[in-house]
Protein backbone atom coordinates (compact mmCIF):
# COMPACT_ATOMS: atom_id res chain seq x y z
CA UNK A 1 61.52 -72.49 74.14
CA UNK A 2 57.96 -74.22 73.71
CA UNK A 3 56.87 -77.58 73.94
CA UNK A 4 58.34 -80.88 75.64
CA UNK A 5 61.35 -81.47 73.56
CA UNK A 6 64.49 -78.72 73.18
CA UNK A 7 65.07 -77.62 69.54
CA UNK A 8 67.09 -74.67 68.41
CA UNK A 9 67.69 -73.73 64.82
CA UNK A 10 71.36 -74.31 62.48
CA UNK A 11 71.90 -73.53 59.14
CA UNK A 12 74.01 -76.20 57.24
CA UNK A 13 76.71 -75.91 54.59
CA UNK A 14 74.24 -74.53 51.92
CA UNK A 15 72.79 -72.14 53.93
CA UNK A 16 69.73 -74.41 54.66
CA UNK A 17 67.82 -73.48 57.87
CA UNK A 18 66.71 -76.85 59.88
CA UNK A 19 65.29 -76.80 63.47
CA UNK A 20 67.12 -79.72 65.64
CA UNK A 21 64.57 -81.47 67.71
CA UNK A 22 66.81 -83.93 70.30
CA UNK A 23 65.29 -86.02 72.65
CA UNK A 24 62.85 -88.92 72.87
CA UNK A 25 60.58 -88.07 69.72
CA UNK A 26 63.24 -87.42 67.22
CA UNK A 27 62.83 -90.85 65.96
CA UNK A 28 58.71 -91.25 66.24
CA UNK A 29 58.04 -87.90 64.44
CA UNK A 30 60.80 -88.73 61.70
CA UNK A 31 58.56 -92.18 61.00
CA UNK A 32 55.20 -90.30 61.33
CA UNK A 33 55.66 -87.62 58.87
CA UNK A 34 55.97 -90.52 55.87
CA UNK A 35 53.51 -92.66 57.12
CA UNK A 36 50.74 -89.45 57.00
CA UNK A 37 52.46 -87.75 53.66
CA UNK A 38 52.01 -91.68 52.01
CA UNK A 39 48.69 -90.90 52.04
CA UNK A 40 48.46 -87.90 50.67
CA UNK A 41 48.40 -85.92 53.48
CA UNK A 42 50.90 -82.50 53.88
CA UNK A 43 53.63 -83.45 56.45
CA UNK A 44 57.19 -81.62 57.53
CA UNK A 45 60.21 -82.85 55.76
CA UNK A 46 62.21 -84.82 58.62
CA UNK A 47 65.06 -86.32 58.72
CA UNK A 48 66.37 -88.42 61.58
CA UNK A 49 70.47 -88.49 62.37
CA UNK A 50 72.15 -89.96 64.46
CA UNK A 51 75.35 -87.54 65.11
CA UNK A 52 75.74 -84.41 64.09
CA UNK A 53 78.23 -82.02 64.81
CA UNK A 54 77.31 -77.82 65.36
CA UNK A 55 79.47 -75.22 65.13
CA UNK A 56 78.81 -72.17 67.07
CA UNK A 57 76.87 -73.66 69.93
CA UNK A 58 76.23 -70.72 72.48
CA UNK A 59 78.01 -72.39 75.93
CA UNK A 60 75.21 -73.15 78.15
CA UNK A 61 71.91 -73.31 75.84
CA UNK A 62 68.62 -73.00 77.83
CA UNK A 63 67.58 -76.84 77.55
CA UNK A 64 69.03 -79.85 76.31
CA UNK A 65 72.45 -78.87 77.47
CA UNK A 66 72.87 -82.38 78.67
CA UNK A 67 72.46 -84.15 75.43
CA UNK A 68 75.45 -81.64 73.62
CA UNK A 69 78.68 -83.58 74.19
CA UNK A 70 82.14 -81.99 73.36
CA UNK A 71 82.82 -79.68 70.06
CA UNK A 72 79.10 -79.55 69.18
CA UNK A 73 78.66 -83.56 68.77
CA UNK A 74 75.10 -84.16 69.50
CA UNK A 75 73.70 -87.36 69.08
CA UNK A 76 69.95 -88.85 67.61
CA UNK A 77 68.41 -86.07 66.62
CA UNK A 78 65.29 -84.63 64.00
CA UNK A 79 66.31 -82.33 61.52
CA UNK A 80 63.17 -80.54 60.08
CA UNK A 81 63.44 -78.07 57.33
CA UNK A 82 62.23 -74.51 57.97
CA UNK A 83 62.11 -73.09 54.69
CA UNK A 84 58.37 -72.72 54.45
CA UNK A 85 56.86 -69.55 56.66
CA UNK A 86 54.37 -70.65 59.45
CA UNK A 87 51.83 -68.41 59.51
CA UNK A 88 49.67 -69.86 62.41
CA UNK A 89 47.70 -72.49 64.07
CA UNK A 90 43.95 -74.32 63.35
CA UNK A 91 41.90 -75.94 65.47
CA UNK A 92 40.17 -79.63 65.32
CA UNK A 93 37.41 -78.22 66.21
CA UNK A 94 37.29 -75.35 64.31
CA UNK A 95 39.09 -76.78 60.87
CA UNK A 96 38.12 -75.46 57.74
CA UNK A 97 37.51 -79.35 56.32
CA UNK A 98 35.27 -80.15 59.31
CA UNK A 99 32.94 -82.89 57.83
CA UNK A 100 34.66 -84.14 54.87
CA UNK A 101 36.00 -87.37 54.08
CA UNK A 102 39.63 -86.58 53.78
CA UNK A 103 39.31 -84.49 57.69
CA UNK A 104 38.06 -87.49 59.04
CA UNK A 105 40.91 -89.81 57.29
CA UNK A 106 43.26 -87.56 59.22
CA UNK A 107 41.46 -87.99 62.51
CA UNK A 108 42.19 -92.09 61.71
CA UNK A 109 45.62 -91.77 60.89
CA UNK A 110 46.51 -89.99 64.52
CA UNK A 111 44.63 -93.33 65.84
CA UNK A 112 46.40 -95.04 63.68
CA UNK A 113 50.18 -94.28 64.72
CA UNK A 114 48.78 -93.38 68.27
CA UNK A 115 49.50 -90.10 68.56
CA UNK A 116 47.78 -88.56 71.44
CA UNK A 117 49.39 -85.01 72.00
CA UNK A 118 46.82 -83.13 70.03
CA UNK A 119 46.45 -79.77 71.19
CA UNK A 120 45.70 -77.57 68.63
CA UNK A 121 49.40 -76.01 69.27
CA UNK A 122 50.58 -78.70 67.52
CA UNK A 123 48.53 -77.97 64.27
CA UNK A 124 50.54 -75.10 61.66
CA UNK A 125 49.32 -73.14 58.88
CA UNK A 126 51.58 -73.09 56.58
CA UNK A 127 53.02 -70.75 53.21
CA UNK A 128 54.12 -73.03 50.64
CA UNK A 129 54.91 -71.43 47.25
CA UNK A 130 52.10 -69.31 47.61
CA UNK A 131 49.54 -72.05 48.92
CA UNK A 132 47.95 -71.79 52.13
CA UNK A 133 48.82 -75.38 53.52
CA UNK A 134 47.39 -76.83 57.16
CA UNK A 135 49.20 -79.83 58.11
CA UNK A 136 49.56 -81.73 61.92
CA UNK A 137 53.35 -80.05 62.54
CA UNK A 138 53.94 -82.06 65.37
CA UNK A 139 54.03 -85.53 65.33
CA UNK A 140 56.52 -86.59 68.50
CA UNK A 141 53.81 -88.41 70.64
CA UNK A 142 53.43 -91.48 68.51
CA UNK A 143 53.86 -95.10 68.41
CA UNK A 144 53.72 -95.34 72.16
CA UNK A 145 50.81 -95.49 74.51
CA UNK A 146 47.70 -94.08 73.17
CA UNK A 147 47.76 -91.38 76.01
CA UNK A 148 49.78 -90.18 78.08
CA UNK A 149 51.54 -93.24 80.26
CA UNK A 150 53.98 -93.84 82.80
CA UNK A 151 57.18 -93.62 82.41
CA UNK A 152 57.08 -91.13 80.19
CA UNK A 153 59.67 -92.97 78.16
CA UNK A 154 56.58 -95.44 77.15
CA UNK A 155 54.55 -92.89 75.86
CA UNK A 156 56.26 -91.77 72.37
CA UNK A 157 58.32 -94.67 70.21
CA UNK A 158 57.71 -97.12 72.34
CA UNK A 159 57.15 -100.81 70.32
CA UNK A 160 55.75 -103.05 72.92
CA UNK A 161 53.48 -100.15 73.84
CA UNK A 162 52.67 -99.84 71.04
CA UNK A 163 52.02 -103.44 70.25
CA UNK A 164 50.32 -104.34 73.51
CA UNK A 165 47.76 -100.87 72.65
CA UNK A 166 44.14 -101.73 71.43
CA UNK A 167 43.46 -99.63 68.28
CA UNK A 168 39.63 -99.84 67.77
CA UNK A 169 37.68 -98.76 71.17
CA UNK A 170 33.88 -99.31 69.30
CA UNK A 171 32.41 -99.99 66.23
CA UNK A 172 28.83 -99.72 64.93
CA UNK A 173 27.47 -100.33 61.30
CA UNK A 174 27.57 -96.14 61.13
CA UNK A 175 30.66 -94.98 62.70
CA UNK A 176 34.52 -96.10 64.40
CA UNK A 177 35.80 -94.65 67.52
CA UNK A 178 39.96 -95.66 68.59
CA UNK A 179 41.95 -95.53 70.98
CA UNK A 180 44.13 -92.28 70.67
CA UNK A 181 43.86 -89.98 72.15
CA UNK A 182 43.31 -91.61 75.26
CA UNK A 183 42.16 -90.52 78.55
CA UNK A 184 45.43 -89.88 80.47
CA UNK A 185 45.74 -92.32 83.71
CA UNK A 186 44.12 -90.58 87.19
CA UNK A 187 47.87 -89.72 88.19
CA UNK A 188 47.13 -86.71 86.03
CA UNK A 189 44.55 -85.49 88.35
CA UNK A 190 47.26 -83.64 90.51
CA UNK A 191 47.07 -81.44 87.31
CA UNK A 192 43.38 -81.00 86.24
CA UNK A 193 43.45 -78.48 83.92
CA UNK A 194 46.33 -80.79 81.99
CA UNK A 195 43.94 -83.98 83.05
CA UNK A 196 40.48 -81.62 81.57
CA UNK A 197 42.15 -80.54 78.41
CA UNK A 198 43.29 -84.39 77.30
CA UNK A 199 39.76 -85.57 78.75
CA UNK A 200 38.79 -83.13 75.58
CA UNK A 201 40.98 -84.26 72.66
CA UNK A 202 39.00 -87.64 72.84
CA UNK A 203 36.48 -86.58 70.53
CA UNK A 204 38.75 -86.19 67.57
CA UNK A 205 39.02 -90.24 67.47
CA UNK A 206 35.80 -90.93 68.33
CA UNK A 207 31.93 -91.23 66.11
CA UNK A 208 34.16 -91.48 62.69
CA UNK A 209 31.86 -92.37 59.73
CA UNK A 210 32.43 -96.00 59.37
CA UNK A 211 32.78 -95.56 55.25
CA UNK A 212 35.80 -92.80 55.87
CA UNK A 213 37.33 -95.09 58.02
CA UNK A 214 37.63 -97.83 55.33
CA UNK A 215 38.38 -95.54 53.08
CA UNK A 216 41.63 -94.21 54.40
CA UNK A 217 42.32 -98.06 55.26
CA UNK A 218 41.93 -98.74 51.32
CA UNK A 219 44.96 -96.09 50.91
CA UNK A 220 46.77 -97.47 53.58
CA UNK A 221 46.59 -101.43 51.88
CA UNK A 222 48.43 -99.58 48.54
CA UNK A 223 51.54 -99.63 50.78
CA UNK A 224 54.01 -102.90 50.72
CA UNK A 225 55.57 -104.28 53.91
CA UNK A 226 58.74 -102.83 52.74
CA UNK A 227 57.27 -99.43 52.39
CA UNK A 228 56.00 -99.66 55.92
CA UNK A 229 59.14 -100.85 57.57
CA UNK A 230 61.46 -98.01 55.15
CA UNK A 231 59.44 -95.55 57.60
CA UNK A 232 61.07 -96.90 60.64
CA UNK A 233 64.85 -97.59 59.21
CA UNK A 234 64.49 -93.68 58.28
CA UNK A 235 63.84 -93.02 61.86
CA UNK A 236 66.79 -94.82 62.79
CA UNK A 237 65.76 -97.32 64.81
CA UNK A 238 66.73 -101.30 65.13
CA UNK A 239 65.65 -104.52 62.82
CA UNK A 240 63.96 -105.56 65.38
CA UNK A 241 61.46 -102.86 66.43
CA UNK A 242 61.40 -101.83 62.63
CA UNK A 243 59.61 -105.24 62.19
CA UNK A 244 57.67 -104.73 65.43
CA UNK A 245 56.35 -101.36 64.28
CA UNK A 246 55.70 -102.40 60.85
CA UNK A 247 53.82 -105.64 62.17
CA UNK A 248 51.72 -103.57 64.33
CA UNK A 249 50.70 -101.08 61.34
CA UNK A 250 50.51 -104.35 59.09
CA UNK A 251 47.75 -105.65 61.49
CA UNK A 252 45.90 -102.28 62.16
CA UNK A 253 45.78 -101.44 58.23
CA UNK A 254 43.87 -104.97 58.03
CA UNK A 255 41.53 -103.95 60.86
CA UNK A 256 40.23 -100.89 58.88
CA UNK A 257 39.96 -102.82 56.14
CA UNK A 258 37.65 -105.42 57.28
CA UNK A 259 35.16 -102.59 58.45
C-alpha cells in the first residue's frame, strides 16, 4: 500500500513469489538495477514485461485497478523477485560505509542515472543466503528530471529529460557535486515538509572526493555501447530512446572520466 506506484504480490507457475510494480517506473527501475549491479553494486532482480496475465485477481484491488484489463491481462509491468527476506531500512546518512570509496561510487551512480527519490525508505537491508546485504531497493525515479518536475510523467524514464539534464553541478581539483537529487521546483512549496525533506537529500550528490568519482567512472568505461543499450531493450522500451538513453550514459561515463 506504500509508495507512488501500486504493486501487489503473485506467485508464478513454480511457485516463485514476484511483487508486480505497474505504472510509470516499471521500465526505469528494470534498466537501473543492471546499470548499478554492472558495477558491482547489490541490486533487485527485475524483470520488465509487457503483458502478463493473473489469475485470482481480488475484483476491485485498492490501486491500480485502472491499469487491470479483462481476465487478469495487465500490461508493462516490473516483476521483482521476493525470495530474499527484507529485514529493514539504512540511512545515507547514517550508512555503515560512510566514507569509503565504494559509498561514495554509489552516491555517483544515483547522479548518474538521475535518480532523485532518495528517502531512506527506499534503501533495504537485506538476508541473502545468510549475508547481511544493503542495497538502494528502489530505483523508479530515474532517467528523468533530476528532481522532481512537472508533469510528473517527465520525472522518471523520461529521454529528452533526461538528455536535456546537466549532470555535473561543480567541480574543484578536491571534490564533484551533480545534479540529482535536485531541489524540487517552488510549486512544491504548497507542501513544505515534502519541499524541506528533498531540499535535504541534496547532500548525498554533492562534495564527492574528486578521485572516487573517477574511479567509479573507470568501472563504468569497462562497459561496451551494446552493454549500455542491452539495459534499456530489457526495460522494454523503443530503438529509439534505447539509443537516446545509452547516448546520454555514453557521454556522462566520459565526463567522469576526464575528471
Amino acid at each position: 500500500m506504500e509508495g507512488t506506484s501500486p504493486k501487489f504480490t503473485v506467485k508464478d507457475a513454480g511457485g516463485v513469489k514476484w511483487k508486480v510494480k505497474m505504472g510509470v517506473e516499471a521500465r526505469p527501475e528494470t534498466a537501473a538495477t543492471r546499470i548499478v549491479w554492472s558495477v558491482g553494486y547489490y541490486a533487485n532482480e527485475d524483470y520488465f514485461l509487457p503483458e502478463i496475465q493473473v489469475q485470482g485477481l481480488p475484483a476491485h484491488l485498492h490501486r491500480g485497478q485502472k491499469l487491470v484489463g479483462p481476465n487478469g491481462a495487465i500490461q508493462n509491468v516490473r516483476l521483482k523477485r521476493e525470495d530474499d527476506k527484507k529485514k529493514g531500512t539504512w540511512e545515507w546518512q547514517n550508512s555503515p560505509f560512510d566514507g569509503t570509496r565504494e559509498f561514495n561510487g554509489l552516491r555517483v551512480m544515483m547522479a548518474l542515472i538521475n535518480n532523485w527519490d532518495l528517502k531512506d525508505d527506499n534503501n533495504g537491508v537485506y538476508d541473502i543466503n545468510g549475508q547481511t546485504v544493503y542495497l538502494v531497493s528502489d530505483l523508479g525515479a530515474s532517467f528523468g528530471c533530476p528532481g522532481r518536475c512537472w508533469p510528473t510523467t517527465h520525472a522518471k524514464g523520461d529521454p529528452e529529460e533526461y538528455s536535456e539534464s546537466k549532470f555535473i553541478k561543480k567541480s574543484t581539483p578536491e571534490a564533484v557535486s551533480f545534479e540529482a537529487p535536485g531541489r524540487p521546483g517552488f510549486l512544491r512549496l504548497g507542501d513544505p515538509k515534502e519541499y524541506m525533506m528533498r531540499v535535504h537529500l541534496e547532500w548525498i550528490g554533492e562534495n564527492i572526493p574528486r578521485a572516487d568519482a573517477k574511479w567509479i567512472g573507470s568501472l563504468l568505461a569497462r562497459l561496451s555501447p551494446d552493454q549500455l543499450r542491452d539495459a534499456f531493450r530489457a526495460a522494454g522500451y523503443q530503438s529509439q530512446d534505447i539509443d537516446e538513453f545509452a547516448q546520454v550514459l555514453t557521454s556522462r561515463i566520459a565526463e567522469l572520466n576526464s575528471l
